[in-house]
C-alpha atoms as a PDB file:
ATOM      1  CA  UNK A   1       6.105 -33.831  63.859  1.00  0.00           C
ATOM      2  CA  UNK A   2       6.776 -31.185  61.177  1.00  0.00           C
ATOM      3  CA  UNK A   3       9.319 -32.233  58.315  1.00  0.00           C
ATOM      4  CA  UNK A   4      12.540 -30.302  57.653  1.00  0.00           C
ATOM      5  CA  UNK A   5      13.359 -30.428  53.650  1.00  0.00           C
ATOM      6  CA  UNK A   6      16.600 -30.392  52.470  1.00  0.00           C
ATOM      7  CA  UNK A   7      16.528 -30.953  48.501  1.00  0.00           C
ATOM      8  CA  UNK A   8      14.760 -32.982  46.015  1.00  0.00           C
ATOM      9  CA  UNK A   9      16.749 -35.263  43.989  1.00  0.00           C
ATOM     10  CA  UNK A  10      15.914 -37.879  41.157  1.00  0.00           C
ATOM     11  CA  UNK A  11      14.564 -41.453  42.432  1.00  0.00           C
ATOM     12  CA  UNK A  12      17.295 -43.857  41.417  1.00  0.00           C
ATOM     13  CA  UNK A  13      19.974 -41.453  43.452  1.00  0.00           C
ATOM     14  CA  UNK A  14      22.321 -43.106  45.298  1.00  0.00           C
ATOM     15  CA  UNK A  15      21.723 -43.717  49.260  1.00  0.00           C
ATOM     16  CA  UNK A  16      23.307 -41.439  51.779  1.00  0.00           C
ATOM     17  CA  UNK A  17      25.457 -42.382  54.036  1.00  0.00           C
ATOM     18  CA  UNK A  18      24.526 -44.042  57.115  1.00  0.00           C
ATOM     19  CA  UNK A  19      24.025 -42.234  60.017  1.00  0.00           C
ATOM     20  CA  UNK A  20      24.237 -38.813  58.140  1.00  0.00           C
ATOM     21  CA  UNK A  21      22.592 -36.072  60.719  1.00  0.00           C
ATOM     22  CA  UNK A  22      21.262 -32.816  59.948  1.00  0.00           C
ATOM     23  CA  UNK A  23      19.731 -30.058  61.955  1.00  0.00           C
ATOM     24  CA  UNK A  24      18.714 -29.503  65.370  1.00  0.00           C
ATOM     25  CA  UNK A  25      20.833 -30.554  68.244  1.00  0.00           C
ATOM     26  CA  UNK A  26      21.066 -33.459  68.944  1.00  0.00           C
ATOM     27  CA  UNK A  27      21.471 -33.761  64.877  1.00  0.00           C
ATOM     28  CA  UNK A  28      18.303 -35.216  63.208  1.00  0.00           C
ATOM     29  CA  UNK A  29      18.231 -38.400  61.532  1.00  0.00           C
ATOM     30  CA  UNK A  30      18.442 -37.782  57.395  1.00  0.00           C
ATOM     31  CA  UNK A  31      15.873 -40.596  55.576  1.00  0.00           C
ATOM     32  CA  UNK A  32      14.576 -39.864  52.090  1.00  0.00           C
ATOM     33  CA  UNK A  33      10.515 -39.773  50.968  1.00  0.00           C
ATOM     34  CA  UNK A  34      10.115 -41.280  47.290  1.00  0.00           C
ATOM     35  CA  UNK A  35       7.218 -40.315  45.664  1.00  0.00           C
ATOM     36  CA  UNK A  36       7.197 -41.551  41.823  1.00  0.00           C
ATOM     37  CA  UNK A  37      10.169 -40.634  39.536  1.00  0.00           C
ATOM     38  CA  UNK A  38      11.464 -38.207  42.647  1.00  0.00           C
ATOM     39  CA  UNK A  39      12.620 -37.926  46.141  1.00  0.00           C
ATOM     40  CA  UNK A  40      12.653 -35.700  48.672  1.00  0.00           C
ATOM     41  CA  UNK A  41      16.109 -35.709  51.025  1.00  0.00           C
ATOM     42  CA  UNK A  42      14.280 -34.632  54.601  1.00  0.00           C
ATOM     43  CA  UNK A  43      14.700 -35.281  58.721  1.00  0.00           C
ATOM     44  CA  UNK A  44      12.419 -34.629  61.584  1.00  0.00           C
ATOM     45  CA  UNK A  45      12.109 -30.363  62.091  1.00  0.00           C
ATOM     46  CA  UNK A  46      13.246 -29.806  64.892  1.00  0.00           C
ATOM     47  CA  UNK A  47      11.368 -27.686  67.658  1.00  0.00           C
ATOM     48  CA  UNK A  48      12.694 -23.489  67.847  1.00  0.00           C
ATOM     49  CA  UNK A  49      14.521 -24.266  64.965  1.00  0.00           C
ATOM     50  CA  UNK A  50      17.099 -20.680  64.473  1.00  0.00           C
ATOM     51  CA  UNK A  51      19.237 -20.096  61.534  1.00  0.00           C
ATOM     52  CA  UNK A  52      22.098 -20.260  64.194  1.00  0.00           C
ATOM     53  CA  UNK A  53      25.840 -21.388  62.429  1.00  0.00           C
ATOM     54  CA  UNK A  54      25.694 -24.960  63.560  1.00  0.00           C
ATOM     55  CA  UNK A  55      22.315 -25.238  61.816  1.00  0.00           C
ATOM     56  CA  UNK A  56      23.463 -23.009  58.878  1.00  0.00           C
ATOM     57  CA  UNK A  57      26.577 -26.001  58.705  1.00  0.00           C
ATOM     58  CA  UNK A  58      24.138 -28.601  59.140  1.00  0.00           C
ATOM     59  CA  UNK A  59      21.810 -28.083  55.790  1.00  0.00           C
ATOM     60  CA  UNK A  60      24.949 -27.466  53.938  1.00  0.00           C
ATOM     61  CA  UNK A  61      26.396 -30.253  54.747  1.00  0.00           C
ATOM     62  CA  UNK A  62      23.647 -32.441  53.928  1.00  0.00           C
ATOM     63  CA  UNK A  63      23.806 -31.000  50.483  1.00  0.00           C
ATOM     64  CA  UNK A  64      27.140 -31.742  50.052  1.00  0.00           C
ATOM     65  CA  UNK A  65      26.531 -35.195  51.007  1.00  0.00           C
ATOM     66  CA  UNK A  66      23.181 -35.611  48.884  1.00  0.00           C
ATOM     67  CA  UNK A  67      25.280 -33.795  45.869  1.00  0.00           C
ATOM     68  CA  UNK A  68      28.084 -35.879  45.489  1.00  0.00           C
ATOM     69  CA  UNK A  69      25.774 -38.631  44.188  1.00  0.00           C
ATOM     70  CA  UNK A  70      24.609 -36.143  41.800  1.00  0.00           C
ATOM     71  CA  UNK A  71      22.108 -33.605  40.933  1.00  0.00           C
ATOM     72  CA  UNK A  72      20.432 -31.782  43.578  1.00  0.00           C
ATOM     73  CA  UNK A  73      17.639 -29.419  43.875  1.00  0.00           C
ATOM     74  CA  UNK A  74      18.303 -27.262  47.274  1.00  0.00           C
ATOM     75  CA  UNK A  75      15.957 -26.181  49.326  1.00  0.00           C
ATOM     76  CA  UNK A  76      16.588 -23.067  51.220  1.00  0.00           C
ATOM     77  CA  UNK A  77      17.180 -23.309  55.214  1.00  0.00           C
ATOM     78  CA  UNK A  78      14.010 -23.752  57.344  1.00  0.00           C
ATOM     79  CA  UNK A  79      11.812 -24.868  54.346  1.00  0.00           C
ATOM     80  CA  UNK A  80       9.607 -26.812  56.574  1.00  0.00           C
ATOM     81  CA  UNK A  81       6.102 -29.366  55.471  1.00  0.00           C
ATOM     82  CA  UNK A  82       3.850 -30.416  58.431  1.00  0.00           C
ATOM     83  CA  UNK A  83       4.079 -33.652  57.705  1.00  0.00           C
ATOM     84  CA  UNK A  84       5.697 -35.954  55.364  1.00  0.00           C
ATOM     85  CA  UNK A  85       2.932 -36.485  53.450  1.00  0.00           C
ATOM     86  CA  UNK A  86       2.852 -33.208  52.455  1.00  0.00           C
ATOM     87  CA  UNK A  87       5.674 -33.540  50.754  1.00  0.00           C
ATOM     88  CA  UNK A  88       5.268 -36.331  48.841  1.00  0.00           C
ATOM     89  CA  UNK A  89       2.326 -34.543  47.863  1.00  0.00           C
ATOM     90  CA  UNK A  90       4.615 -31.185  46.121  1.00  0.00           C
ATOM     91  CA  UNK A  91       6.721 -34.077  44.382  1.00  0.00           C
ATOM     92  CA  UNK A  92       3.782 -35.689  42.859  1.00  0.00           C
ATOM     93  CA  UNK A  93       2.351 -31.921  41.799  1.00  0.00           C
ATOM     94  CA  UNK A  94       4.868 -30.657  40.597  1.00  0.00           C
ATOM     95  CA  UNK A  95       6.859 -33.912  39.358  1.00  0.00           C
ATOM     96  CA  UNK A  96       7.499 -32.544  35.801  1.00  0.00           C
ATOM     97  CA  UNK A  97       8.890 -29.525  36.830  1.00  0.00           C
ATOM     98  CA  UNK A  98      11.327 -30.585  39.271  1.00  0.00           C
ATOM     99  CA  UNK A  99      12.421 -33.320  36.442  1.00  0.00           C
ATOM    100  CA  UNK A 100      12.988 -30.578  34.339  1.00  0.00           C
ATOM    101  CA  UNK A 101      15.087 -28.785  37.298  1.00  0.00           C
ATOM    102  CA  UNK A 102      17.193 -31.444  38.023  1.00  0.00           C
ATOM    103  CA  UNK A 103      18.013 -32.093  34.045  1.00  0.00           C
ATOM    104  CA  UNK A 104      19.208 -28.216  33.199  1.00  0.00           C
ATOM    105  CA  UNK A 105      21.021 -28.858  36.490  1.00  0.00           C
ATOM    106  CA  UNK A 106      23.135 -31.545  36.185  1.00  0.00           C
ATOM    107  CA  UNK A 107      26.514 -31.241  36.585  1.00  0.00           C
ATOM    108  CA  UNK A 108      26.167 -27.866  37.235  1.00  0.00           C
ATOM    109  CA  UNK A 109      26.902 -25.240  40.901  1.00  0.00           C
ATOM    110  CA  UNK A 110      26.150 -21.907  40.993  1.00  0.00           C
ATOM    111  CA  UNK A 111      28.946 -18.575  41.666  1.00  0.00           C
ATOM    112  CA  UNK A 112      27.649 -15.406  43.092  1.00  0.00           C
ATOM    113  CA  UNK A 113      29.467 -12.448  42.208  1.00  0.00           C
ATOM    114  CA  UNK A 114      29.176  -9.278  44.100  1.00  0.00           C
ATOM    115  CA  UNK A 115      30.963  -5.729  43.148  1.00  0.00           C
ATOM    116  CA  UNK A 116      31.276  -2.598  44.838  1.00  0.00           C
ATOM    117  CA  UNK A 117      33.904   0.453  44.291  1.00  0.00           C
ATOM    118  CA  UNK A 118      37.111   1.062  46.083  1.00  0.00           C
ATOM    119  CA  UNK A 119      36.181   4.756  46.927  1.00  0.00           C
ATOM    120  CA  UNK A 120      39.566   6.248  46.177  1.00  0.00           C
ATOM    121  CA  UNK A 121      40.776   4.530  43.284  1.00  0.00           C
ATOM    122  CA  UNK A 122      36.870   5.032  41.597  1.00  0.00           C
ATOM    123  CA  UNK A 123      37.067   8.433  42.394  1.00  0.00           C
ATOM    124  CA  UNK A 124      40.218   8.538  40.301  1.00  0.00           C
ATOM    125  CA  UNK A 125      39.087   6.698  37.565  1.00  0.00           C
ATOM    126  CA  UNK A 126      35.808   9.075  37.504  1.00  0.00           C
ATOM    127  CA  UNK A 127      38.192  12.339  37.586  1.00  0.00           C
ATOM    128  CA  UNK A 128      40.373  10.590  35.048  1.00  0.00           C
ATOM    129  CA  UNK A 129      37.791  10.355  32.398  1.00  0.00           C
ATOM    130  CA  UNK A 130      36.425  13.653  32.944  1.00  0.00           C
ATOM    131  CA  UNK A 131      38.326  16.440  31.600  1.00  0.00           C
ATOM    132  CA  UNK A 132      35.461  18.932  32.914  1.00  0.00           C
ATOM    133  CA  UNK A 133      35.578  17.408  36.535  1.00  0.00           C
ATOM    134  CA  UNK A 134      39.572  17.839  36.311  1.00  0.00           C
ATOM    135  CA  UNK A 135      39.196  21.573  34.390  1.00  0.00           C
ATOM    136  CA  UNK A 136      36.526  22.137  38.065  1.00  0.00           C
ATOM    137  CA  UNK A 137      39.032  20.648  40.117  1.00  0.00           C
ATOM    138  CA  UNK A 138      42.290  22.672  39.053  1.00  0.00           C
ATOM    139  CA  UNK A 139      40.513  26.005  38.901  1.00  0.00           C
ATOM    140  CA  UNK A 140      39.503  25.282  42.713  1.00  0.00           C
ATOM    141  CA  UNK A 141      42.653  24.444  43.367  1.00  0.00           C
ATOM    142  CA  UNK A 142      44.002  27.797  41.699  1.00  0.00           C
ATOM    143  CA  UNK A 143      41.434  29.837  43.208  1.00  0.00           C
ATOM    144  CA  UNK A 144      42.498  28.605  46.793  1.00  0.00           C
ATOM    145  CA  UNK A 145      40.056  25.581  47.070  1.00  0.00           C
ATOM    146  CA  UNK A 146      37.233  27.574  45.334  1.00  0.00           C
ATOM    147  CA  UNK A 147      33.739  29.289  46.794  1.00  0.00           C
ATOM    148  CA  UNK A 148      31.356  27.187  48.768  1.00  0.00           C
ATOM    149  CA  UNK A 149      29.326  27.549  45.644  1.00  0.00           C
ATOM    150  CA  UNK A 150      32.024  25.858  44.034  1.00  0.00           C
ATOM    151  CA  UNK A 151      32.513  23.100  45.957  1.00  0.00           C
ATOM    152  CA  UNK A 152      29.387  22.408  45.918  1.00  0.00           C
ATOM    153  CA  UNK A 153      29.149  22.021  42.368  1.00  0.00           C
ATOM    154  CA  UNK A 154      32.449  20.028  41.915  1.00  0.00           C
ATOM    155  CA  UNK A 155      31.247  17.832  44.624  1.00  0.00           C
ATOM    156  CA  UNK A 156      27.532  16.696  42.727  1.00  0.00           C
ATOM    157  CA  UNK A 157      29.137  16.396  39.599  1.00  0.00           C
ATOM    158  CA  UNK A 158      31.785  13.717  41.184  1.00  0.00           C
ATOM    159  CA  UNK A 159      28.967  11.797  43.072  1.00  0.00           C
ATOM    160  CA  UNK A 160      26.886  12.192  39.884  1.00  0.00           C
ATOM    161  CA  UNK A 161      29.762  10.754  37.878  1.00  0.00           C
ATOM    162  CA  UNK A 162      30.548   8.157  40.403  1.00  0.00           C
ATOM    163  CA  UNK A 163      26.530   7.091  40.351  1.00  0.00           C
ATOM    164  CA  UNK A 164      26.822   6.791  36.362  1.00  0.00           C
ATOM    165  CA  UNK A 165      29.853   4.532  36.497  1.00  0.00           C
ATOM    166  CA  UNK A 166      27.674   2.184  39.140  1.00  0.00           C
ATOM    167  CA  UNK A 167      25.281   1.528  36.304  1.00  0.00           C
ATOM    168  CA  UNK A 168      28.270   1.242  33.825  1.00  0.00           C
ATOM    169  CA  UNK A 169      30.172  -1.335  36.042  1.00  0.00           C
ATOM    170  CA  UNK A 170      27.069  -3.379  37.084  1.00  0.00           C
ATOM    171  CA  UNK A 171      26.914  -4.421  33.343  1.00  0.00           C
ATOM    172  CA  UNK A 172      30.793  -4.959  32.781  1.00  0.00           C
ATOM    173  CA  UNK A 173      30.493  -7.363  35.438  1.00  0.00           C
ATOM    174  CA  UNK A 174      27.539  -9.053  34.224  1.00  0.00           C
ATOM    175  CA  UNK A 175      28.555  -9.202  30.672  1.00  0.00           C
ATOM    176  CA  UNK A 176      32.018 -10.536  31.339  1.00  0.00           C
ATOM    177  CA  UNK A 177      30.918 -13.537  33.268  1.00  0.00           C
ATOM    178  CA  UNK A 178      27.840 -14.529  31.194  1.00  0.00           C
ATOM    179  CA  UNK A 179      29.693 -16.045  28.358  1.00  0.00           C
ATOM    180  CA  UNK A 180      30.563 -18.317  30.868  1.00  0.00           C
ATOM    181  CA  UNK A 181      27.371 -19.235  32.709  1.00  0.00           C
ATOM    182  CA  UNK A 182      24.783 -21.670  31.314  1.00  0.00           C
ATOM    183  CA  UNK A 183      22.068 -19.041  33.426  1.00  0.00           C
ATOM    184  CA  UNK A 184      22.290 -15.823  35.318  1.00  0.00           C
ATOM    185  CA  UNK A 185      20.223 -15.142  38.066  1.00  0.00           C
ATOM    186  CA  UNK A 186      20.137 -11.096  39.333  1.00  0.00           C
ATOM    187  CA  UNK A 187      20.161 -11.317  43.380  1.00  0.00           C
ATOM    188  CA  UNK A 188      17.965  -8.788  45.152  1.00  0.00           C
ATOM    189  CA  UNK A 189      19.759  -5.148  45.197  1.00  0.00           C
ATOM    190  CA  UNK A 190      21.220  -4.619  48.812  1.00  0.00           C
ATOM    191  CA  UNK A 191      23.154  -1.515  50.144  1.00  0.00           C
ATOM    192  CA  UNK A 192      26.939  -1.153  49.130  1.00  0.00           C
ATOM    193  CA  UNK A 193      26.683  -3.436  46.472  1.00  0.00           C
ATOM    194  CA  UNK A 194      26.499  -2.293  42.751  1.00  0.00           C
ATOM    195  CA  UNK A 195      26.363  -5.844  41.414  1.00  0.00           C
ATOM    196  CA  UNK A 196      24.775  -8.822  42.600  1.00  0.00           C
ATOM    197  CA  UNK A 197      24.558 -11.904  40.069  1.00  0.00           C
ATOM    198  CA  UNK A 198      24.382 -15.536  40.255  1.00  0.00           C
ATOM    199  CA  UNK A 199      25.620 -17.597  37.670  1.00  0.00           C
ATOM    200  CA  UNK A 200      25.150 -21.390  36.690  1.00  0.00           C
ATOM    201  CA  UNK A 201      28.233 -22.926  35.736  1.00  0.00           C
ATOM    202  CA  UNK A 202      28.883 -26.440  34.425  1.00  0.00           C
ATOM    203  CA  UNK A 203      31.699 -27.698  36.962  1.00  0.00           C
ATOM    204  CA  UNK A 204      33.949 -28.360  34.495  1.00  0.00           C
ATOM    205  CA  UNK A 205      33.940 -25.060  33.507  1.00  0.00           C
ATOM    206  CA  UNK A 206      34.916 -23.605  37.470  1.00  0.00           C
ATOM    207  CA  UNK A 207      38.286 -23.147  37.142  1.00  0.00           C
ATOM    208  CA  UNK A 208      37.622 -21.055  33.902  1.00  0.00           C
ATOM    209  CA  UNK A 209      35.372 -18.900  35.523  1.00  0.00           C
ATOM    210  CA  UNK A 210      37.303 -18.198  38.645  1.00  0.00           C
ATOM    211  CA  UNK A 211      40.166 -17.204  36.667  1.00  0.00           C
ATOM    212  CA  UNK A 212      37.527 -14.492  34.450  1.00  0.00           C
ATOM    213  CA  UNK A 213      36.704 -13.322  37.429  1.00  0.00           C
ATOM    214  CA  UNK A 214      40.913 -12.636  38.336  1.00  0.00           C
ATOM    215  CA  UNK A 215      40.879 -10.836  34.840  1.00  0.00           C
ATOM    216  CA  UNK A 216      38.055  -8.627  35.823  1.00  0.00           C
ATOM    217  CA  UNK A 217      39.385  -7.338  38.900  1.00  0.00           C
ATOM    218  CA  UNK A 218      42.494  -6.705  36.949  1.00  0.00           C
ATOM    219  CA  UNK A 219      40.902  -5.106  34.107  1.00  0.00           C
ATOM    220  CA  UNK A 220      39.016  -2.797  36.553  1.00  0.00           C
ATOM    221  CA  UNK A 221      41.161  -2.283  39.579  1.00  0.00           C
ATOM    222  CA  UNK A 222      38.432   0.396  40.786  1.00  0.00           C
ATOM    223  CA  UNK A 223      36.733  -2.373  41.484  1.00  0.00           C
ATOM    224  CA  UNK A 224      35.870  -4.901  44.617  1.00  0.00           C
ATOM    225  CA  UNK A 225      34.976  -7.875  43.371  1.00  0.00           C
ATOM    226  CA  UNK A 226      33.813 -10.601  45.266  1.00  0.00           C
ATOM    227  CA  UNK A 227      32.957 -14.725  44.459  1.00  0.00           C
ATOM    228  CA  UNK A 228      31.306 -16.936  46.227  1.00  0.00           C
ATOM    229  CA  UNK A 229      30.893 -20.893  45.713  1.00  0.00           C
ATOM    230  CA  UNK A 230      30.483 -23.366  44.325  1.00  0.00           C
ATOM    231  CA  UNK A 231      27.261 -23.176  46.131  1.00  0.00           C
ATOM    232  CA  UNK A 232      24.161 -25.182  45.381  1.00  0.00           C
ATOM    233  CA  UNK A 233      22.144 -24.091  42.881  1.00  0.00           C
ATOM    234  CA  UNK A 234      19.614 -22.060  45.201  1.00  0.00           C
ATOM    235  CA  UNK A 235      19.080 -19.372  42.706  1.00  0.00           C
ATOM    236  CA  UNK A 236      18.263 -21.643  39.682  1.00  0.00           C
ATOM    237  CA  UNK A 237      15.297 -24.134  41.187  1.00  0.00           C
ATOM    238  CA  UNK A 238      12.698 -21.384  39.984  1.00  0.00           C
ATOM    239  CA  UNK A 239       9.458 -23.066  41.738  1.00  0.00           C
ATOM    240  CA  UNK A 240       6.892 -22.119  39.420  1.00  0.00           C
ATOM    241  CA  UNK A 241       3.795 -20.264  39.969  1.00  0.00           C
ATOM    242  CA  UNK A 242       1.676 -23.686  40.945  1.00  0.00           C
ATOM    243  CA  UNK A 243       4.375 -24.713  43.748  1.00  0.00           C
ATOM    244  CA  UNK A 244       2.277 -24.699  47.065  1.00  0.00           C
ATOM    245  CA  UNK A 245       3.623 -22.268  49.153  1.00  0.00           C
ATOM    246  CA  UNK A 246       1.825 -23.086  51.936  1.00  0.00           C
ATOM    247  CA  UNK A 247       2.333 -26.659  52.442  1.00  0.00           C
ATOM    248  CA  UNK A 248       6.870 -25.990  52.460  1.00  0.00           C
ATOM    249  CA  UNK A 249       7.399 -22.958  54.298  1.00  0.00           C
ATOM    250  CA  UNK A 250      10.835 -21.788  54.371  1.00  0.00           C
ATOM    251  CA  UNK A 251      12.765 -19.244  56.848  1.00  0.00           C
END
């Protein structure tokens, strides 16, 4: 039977609780492959495996359990080995990396941030700043609401403006929260979103960056600012170029 992987931790880690399950349904039994200085936190993949909620719940939850020994390198859902061997096989490969990994690590979660603008209260800020969008604007206004010509201009130079203050806000964001953040990982650029950043934060240092995170969204109430975690730090494993993709596939 295939093998399901859930993270990679240090040898000496502390055992997981007895009886700890993880996906599929009826829950898989957790167990743990050592392989030298390393270990590999894994079950039995199941068959049709889906990245339904309950199975979503599942591989977090074994996380949680894993991390609150300590450090913990996550694997991302459905990373699947055909056998346990083959895993073994990636800790003994790339041993000195993941030691590495789970060093920078330690003691640390990660936060994604994500920021898009509140359409009328950008679109003020934009006209705002502009005297030449709000000289446009009033002579519309004057002239009745202005040609169609008119319009048209007014209405490219406020999505123009609005595009520009995108790229402006995606650094604020980034460059407020960074002081903060031992690493920052950019996430892959999705629709409606004009930020999208990871950061590594020692967990002593949470509370701090929640509250940076208040200040931003009060220091730019145009924008919607969103955080996420603590999550595992997913975005900060960085396999490196010799990590065999083909032997841990993940979904």
């Amino acid at each position: 039977m295939s093998t399901y992987v859930y993270g990679i931790t240090a040898g000496s880690h502390p055992a997981l609780p007895e009886g700890l399950g993880g996906v599929g349904d009826p829950a898989m039994p957790v167990r743990v492959l050592k392989e030298g200085d390393l270990a590999a936190v894994v079950s039995d993949a199941p068959e049709g495996l889906r990245p339904k909620r309950r199975e979503l719940l599942a591989h977090q939850n074994v996380l949680a359990e894993a991390g609150a020994g300590g450090c913990v390198l996550p694997m991302r859902f459905g990373s699947v080995a055909p056998e346990d061997s083959a895993v073994t096989g990636v800790l003994a490969e790339r041993a000195e990396h993941y030691k590495e990994r789970l060093r920078a690590l330690d003691g640390k979660v990660e936060y994604n941030v994500k920021a898009t603008h509140i359409e009328e209260a950008v679109l003020h800020h934009v006209m705002a700043g502009s005297p030449e969008l709000r000289a446009l604007a009033e002579a519309n206004r004057k002239a009745g609401g202005g040609s169609y010509e008119q319009k048209l201009q007014l209405g490219e130079m406020v999505a123009a403006a609005v595009k520009a203050q995108e790229a402006e806000d995606a650094g604020v964001v980034q460059q407020a929260l960074e002081p903060l953040a031992a690493a920052v990982g950019l996430g892959p650029e999705s629709t409606g979103w004009l930020a999208n950043v990871s950061f590594l934060v020692a967990r002593d240092s949470a509370a701090r960056f929640a509250e940076a995170v208040d200040e931003l969204r009060q220091a730019h109430p145009h924008l919607d600012v969103r955080l996420n975690g603590p999550l595992p730090p997913y975005s900060f494993v960085e396999p490196g170029p010799s990590e065999p993709a083909e032997t841990i596939t993940g979904e």
